[in-house]
Protein backbone atom coordinates (compact mmCIF):
# COMPACT_ATOMS: atom_id res chain seq x y z
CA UNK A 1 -2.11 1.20 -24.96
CA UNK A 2 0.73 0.87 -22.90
CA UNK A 3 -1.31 1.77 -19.57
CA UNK A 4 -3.67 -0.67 -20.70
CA UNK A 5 -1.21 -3.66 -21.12
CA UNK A 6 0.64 -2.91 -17.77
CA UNK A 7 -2.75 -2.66 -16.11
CA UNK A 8 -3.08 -6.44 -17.80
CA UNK A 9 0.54 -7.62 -16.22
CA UNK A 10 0.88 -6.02 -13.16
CA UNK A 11 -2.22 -6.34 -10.34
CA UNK A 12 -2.13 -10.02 -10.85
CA UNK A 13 1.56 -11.04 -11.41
CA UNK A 14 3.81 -8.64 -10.19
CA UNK A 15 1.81 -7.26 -7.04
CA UNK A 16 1.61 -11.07 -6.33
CA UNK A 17 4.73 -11.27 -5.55
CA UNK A 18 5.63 -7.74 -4.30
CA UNK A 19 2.66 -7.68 -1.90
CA UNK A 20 2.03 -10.07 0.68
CA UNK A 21 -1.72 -9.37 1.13
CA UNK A 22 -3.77 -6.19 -0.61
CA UNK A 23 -6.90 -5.03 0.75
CA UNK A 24 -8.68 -3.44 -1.41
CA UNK A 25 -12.32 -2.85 0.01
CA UNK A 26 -15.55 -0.87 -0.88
CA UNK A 27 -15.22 -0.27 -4.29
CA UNK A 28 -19.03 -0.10 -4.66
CA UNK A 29 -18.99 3.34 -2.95
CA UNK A 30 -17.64 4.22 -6.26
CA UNK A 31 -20.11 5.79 -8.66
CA UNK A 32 -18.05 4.48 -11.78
CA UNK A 33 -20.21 5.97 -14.11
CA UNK A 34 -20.15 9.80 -13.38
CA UNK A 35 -16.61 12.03 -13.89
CA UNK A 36 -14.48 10.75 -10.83
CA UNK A 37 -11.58 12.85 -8.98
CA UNK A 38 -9.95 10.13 -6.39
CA UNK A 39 -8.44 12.57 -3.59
CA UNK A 40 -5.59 10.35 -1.57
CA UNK A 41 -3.22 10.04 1.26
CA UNK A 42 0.06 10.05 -0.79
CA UNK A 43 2.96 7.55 0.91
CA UNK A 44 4.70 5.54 -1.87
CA UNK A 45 5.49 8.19 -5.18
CA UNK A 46 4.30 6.70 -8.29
CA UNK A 47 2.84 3.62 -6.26
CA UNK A 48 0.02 4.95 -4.87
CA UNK A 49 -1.69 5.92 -7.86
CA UNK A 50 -0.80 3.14 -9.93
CA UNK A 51 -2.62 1.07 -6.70
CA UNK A 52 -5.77 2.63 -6.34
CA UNK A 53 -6.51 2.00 -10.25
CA UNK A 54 -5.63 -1.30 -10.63
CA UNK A 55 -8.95 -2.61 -10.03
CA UNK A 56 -10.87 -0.28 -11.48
CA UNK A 57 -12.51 -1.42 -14.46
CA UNK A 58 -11.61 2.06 -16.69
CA UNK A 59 -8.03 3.20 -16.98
CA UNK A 60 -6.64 5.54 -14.04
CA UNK A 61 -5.26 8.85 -15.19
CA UNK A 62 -2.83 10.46 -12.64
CA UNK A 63 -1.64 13.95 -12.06
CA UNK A 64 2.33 14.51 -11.11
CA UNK A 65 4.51 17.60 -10.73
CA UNK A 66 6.17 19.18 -13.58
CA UNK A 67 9.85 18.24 -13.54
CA UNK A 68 9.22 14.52 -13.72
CA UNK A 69 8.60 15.70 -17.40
CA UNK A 70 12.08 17.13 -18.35
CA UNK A 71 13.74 14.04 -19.73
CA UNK A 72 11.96 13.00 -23.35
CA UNK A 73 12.29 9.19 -22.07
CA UNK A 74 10.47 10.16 -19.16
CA UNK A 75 8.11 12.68 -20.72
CA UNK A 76 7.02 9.38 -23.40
CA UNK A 77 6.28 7.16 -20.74
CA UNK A 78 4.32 9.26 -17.95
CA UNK A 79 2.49 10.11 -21.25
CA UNK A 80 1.46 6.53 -21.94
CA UNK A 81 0.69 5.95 -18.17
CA UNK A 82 -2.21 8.27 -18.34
CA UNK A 83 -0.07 11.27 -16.52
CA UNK A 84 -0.44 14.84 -16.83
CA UNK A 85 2.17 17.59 -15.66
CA UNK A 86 1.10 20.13 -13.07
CA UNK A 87 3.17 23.36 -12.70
CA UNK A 88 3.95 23.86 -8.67
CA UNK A 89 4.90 27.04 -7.32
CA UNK A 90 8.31 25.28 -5.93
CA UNK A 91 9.08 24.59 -9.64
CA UNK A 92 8.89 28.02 -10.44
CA UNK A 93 6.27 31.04 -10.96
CA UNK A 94 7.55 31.05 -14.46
CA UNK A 95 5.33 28.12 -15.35
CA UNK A 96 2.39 27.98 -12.95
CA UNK A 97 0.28 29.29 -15.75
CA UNK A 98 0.53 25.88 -17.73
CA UNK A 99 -1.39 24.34 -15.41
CA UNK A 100 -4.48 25.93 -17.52
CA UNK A 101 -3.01 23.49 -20.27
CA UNK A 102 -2.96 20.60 -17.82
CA UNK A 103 -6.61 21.30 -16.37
CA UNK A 104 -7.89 21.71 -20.43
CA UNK A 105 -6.36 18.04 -20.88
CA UNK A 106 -7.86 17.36 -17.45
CA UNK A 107 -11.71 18.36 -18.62
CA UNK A 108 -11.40 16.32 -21.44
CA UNK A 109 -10.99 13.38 -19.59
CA UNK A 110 -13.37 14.00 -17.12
CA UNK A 111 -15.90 15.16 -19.76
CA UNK A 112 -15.95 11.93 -21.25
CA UNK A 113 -16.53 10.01 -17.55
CA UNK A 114 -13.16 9.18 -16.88
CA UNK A 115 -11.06 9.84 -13.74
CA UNK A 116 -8.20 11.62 -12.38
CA UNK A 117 -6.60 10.46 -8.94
CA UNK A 118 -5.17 14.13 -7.49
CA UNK A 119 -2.67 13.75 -4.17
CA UNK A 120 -3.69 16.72 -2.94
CA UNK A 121 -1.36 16.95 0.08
CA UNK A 122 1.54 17.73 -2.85
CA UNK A 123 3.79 16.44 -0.94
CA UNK A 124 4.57 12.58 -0.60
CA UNK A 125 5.72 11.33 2.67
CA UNK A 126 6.55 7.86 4.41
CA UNK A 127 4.85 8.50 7.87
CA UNK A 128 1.35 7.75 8.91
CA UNK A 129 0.60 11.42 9.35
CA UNK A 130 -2.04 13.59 7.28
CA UNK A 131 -0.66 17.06 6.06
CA UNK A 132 -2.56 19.55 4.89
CA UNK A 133 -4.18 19.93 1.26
CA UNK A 134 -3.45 22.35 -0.97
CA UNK A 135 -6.38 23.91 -3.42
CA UNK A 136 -5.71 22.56 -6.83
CA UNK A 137 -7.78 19.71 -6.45
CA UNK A 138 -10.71 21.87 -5.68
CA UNK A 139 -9.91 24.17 -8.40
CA UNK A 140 -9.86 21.43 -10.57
CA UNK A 141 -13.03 20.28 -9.85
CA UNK A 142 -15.48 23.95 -9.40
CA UNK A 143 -13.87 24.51 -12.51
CA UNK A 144 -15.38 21.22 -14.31
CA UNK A 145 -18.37 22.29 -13.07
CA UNK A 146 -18.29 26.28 -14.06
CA UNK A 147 -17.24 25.28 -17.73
CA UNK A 148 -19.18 22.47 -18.51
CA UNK A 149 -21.81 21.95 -15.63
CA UNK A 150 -19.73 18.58 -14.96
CA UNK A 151 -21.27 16.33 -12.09
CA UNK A 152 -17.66 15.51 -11.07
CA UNK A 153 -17.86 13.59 -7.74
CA UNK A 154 -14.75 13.09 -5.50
CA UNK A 155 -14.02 10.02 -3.76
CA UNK A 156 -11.40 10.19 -0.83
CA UNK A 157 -9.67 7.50 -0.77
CA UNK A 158 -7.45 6.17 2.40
CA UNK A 159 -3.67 4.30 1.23
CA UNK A 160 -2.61 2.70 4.13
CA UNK A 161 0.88 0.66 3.59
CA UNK A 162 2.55 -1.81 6.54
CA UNK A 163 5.86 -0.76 4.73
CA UNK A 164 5.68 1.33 2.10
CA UNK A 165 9.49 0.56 0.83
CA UNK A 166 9.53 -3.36 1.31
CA UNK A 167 9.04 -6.89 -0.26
CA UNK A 168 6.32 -9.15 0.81
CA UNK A 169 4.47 -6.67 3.05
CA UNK A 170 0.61 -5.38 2.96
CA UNK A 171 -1.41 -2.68 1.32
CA UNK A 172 -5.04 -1.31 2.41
CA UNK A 173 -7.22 0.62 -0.20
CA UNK A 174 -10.75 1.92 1.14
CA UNK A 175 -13.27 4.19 -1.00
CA UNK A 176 -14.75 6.67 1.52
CA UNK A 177 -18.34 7.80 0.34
CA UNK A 178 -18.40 10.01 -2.73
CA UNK A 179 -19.54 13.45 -2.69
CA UNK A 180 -20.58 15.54 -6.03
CA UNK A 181 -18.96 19.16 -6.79
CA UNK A 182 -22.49 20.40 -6.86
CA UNK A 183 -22.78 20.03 -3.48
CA UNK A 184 -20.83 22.87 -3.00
CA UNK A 185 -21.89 25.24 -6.13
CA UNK A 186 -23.82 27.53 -4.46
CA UNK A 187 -21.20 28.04 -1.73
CA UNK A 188 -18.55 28.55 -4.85
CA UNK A 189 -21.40 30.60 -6.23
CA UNK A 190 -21.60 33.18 -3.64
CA UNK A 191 -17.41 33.10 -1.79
CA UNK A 192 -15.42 31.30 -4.33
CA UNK A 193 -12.57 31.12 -1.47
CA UNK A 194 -14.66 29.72 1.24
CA UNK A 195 -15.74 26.94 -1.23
CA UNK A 196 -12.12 25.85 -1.85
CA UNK A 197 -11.74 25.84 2.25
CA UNK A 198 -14.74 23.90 2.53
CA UNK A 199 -13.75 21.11 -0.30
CA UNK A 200 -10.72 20.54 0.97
CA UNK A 201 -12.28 20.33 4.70
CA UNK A 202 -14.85 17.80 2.98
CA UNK A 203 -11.77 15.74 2.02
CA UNK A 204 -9.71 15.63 4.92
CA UNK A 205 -12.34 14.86 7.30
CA UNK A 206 -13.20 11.99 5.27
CA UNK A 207 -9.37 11.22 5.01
CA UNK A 208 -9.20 11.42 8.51
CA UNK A 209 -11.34 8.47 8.72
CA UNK A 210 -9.58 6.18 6.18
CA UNK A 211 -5.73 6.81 6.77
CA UNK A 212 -3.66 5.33 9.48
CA UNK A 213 -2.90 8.01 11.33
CA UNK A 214 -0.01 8.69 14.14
CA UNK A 215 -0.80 12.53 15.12
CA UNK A 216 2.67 12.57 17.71
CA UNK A 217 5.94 11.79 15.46
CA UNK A 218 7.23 10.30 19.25
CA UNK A 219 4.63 7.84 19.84
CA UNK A 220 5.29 6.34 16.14
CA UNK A 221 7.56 3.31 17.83
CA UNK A 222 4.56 2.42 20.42
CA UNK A 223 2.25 2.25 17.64
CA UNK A 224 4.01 0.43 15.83
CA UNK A 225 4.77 -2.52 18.16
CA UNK A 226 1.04 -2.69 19.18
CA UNK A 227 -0.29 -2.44 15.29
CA UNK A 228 2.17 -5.44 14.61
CA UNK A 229 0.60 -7.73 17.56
CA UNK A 230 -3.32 -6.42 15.98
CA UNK A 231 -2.40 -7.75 12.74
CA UNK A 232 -0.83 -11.20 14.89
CA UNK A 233 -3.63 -10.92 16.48
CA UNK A 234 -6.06 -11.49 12.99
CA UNK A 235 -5.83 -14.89 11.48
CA UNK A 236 -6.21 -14.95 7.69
CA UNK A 237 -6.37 -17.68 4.89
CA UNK A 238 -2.42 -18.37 4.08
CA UNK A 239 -2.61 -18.67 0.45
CA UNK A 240 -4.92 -15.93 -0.14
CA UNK A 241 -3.73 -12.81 -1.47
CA UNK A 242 -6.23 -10.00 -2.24
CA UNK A 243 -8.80 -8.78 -0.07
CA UNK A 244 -12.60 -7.02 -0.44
CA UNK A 245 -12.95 -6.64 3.77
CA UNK A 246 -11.78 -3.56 5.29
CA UNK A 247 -11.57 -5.56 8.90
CA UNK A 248 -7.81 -5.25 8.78
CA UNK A 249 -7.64 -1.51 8.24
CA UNK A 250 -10.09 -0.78 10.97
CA UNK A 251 -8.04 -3.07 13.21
CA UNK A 252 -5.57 -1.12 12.87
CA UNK A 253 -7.69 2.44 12.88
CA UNK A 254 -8.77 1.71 16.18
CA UNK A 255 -5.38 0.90 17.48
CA UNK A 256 -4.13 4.11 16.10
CA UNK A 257 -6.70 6.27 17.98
CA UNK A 258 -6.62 4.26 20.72
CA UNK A 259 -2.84 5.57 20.93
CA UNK A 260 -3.73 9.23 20.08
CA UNK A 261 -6.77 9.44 22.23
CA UNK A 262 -3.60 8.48 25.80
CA UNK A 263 -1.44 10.82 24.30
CA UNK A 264 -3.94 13.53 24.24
CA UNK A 265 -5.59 12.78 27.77
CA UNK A 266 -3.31 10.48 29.57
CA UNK A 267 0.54 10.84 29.14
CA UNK A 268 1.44 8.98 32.33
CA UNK A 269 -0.90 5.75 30.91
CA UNK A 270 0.58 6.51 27.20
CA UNK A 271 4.37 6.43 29.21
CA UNK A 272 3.03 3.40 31.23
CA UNK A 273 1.85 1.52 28.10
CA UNK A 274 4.98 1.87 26.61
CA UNK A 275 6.97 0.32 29.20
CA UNK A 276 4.57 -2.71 28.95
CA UNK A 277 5.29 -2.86 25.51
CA UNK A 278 9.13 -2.35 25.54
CA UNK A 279 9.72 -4.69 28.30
CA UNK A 280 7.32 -7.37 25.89
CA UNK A 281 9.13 -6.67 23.33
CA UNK A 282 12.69 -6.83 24.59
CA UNK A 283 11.92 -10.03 26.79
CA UNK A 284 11.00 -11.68 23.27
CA UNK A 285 13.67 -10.13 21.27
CA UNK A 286 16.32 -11.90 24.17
CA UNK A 287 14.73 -15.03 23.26
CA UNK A 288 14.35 -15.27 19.92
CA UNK A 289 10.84 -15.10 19.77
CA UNK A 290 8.13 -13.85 17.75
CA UNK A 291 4.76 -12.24 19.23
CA UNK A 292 2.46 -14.21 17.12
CA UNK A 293 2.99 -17.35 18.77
CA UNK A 294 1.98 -15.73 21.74
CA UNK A 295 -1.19 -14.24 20.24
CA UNK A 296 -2.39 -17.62 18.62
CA UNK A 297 -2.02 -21.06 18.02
CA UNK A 298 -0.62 -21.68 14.67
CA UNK A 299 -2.45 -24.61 13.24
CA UNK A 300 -1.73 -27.57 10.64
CA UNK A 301 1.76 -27.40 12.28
CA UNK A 302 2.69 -31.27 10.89
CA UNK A 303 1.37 -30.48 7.38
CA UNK A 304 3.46 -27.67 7.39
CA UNK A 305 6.26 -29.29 8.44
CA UNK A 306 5.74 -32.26 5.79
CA UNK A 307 5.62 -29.36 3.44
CA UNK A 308 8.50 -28.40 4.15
CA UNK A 309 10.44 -31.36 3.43
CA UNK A 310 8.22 -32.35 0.36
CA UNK A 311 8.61 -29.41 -1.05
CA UNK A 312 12.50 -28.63 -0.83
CA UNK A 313 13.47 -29.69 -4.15
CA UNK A 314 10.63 -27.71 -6.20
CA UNK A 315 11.67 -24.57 -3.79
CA UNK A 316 15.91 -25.03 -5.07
CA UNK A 317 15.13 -25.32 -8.65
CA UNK A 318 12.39 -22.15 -8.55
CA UNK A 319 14.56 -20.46 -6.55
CA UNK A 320 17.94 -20.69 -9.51
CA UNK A 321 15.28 -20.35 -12.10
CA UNK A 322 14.10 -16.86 -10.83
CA UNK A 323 17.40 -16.20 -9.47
CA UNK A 324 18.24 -13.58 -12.31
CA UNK A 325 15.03 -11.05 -12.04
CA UNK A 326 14.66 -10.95 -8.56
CA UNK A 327 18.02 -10.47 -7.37
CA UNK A 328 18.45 -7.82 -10.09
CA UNK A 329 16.33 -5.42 -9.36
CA UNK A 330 16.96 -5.46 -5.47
CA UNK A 331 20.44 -4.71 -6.37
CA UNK A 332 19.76 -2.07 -8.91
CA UNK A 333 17.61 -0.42 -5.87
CA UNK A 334 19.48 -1.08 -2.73
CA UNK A 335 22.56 0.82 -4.58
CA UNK A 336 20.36 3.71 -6.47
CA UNK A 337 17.70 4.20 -4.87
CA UNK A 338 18.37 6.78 -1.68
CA UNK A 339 15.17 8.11 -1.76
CA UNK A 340 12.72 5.28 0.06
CA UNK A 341 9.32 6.92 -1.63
CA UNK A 342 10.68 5.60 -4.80
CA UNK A 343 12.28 2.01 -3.87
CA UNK A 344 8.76 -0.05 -4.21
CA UNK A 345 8.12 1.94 -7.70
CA UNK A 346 11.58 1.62 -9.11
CA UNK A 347 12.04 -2.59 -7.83
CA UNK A 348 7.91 -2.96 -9.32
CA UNK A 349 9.03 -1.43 -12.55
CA UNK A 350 12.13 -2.80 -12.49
CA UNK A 351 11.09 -6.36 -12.30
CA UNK A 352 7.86 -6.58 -14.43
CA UNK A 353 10.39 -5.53 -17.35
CA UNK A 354 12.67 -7.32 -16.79
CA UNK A 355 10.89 -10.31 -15.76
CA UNK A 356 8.47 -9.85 -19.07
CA UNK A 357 12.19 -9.91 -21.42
CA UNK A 358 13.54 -13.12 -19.16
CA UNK A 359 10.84 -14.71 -19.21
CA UNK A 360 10.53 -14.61 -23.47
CA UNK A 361 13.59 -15.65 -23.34
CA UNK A 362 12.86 -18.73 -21.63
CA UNK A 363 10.32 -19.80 -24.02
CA UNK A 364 12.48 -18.94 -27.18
CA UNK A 365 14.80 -21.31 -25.71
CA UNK A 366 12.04 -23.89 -24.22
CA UNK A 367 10.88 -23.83 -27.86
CA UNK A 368 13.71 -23.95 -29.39
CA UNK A 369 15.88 -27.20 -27.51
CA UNK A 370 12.93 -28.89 -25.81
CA UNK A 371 9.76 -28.21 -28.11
CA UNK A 372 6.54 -28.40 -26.05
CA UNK A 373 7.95 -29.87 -23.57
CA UNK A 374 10.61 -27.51 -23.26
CA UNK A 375 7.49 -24.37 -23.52
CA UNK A 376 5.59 -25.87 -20.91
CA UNK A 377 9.08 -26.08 -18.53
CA UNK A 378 9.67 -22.20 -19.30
CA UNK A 379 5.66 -21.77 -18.47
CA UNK A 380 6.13 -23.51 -14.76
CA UNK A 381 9.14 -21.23 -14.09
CA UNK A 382 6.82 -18.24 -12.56
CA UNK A 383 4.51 -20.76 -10.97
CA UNK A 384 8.17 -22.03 -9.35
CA UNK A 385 9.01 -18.44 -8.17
CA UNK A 386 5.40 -17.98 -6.36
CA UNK A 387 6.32 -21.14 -4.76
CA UNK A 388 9.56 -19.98 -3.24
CA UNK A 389 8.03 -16.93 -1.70
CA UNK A 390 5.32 -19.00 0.21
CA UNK A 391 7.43 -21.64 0.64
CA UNK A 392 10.31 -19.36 2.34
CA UNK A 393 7.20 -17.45 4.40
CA UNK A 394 6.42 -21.32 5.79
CA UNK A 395 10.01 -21.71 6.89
CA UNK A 396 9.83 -19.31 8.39
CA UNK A 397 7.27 -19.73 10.26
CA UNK A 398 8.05 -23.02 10.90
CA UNK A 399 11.28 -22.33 12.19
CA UNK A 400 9.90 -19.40 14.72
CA UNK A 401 7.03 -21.63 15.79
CA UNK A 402 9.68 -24.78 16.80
CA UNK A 403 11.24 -22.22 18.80
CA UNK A 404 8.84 -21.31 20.15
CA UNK A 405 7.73 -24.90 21.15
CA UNK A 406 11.16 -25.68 22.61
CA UNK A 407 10.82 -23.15 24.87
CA UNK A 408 7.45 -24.03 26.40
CA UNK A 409 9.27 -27.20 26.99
CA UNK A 410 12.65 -26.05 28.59
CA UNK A 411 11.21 -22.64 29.90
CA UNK A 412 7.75 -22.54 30.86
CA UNK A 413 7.73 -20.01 33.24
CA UNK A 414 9.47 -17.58 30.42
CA UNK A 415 6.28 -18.79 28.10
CA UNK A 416 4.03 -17.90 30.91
CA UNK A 417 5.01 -15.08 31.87
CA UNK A 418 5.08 -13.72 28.08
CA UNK A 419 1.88 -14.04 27.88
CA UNK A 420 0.99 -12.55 30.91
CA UNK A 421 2.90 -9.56 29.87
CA UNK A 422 0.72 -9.53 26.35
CA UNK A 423 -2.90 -9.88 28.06
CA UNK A 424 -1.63 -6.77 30.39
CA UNK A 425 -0.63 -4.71 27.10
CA UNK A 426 -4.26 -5.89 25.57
CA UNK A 427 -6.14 -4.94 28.80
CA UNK A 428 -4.64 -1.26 29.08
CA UNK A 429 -5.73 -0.66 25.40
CA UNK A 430 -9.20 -1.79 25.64
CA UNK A 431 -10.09 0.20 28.41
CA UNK A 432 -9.25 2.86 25.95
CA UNK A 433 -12.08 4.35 24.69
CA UNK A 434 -12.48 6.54 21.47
């Protein structure tokens, strides 16, 4: 019940304001009416999950490692969230035989046509890297099949954050195809090992297509600068906010092998390209500037600006009416929360509590000194705090884009010769080829 009534609250208010833009794209790969095992990338802890069944339309049950079970408060409320323990030899050998408990519970689920997302990398890490899979998953799932002849078909499924750990920044989900367990029976039938190698080879090769990936740790700053100017370089509806196109995440695919593909055959282009790139990036840094303007003309400028000015009251009084739950729970997480793979989880939570006990609150006392007019004025308090996020993203904007227009005015050469510098950095990466 609980699952069910967060599942209600948070995909369309709280990852509103969280998330800047979510793409969330082939969900009809998905065939949502046989046993499902959703096999992930795992960057973001609890987030991850919670993400990929959001839009599902049957609850998501998760799997998570055994000593996020040792507190009772804990152990009620991963309970509610769908979650079941599994027993990890780094927890101890002492209790690696529970996980027959845990797969039992698992069956039952799965029996009935419902799903388990599994992270099978067991490890979760904020770097846009693949590691290597351990075998649970496919244990999991030739065992569905050897008990109860279940057609349990695994869906990898690619999680590809802009930044995992922070506020108003972007999320892309895509299904890869689905493959059934039976696939691989007589394979488990004859070499039960090689069938676990070859699952878990199934996976990652259809990972490999969906996640982000950065295979040198020391090209991770290149690739970074040049995904930043792909996504400047996409244009997308302001006000929109979730996504079915996977355009953005192949943007950014090919960018990322574009990158791996020089480091693997040209190092002194790679070393070239990045000198491009740091000297762009430096020369706009000095200025004050922002690559977008140099990748494309920002239109309805003077509507924008009107905006702006039209809307600076509504922005001061939703910005003191959501003061209180969105300055708590940054503060709660920028002091407690060391551990980055658990800030978005911890702030999300956090806030959607909170937010849900404020914002009663409100309408006990709307109710109770204004009457309806006073419940309607407690009801246009969230509508207020959407409104200061876009309107501080438009100031923003604004602000970098005047700039910007200043300095084609004072310093045109500077303007020319920044986008000079871009087209050269665009020019060495199509020539790539992958």
């Amino acid at each position: 019940m609980f699952s069910r009534f967060l599942k209600f609250i948070v995909p369309p208010f709280t990852f509103r304001a969280f998330f800047r833009r979510i793409f969330y794209s082939n969900l009809k790969k998905v065939p949502l009416n046989k046993p499902l095992l959703f096999v992930g990338n795992h960057q973001n802890s609890f987030m991850d999950g919670i993400l990929v069944g959001s839009y599902l339309p049957q609850p998501l049950h998760f799997t998570m490692r055994a000593d996020m079970f040792r507190k009772p408060f804990a152990r009620f409320c991963l309970r509610e969230l769908n979650v079941t323990p599994v027993y990890r030899a780094e927890e101890g050998m002492e209790n690696v035989h529970r996980n027959l408990e845990s797969f039992d519970a698992i069956y039952e689920i799965l029996r009935k046509n419902g799903n388990f997302i599994m992270f099978s990398e067991g490890i979760c890490i904020q770097e846009k890297r693949l590691h290597p899979l351990r075998k649970g998953t496919a244990r999991l799932a030739f065992g569905a099949e050897e008990k109860y002849g279940l057609d349990v078909h695994i869906v990898p499924v690619g999680i590809n954050y802009t930044y995992p750990s922070r506020f108003r920044k972007e999320v892309m989900i895509n299904f890869h195809e689905a493959f059934s367990i039976k696939e691989l029976k007589d394979i488990y039938n004859e070499h039960p090992a090689r069938a676990l190698n070859v699952f878990n080879q199934k996976c990652r090769d259809s990972l490999l297509k969906e996640v982000i990936i950065i295979e040198d740790p020391e090209n991770d700053w290149l690739a970074e600068q040049l995904l930043k100017m792909e996504r400047n370089n996409m244009v997308l509806p302001f006000f929109r906010w979730r996504f079915d196109s996977d355009d953005r995440r192949l943007a950014e695919k090919r960018v990322s092998e574009k990158v791996n593909q020089l480091s693997k055959t040209s190092k002194p282009d790679l070393q070239l390209l990045s000198k491009k790139v740091e000297n762009y990036v430096n020369l706009l840094a000095t200025n004050r500037l922002s690559d977008e303007n140099i990748a494309r003309k920002l239109n309805w400028g003077f509507l924008r600006y009107a905006a702006i000015i039209a809307g600076l009251p509504i922005f001061i009084a939703g910005f003191i009416a959501n003061l209180i739950p969105f300055i708590i729970p940054k503060i709660v997480c920028d002091r407690l929360i060391k551990d980055l793979r658990f800030y978005s989880s911890v702030f999300i939570g956090g806030f959607t509590i909170l937010y849900l006990i404020y914002f009663i609150i409100l309408l006990f006392l709307g109710g109770a000194l204004g009457g309806w007019i006073g419940i309607l004025l407690a009801f246009l308090v969230p509508l207020s705090g959407y409104f200061v996020l876009y309107y501080q993203e438009i100031f923003r904007e604004r602000l970098r884009t005047l700039r910007f227009s200043l300095k084609k005015i004072f310093d045109p050469a500077l303007v020319k010769e920044l986008f000079s510098q871009r087209k050269s950095i665009i020019d060495v990466l199509d020539k790539v080829r992958v």
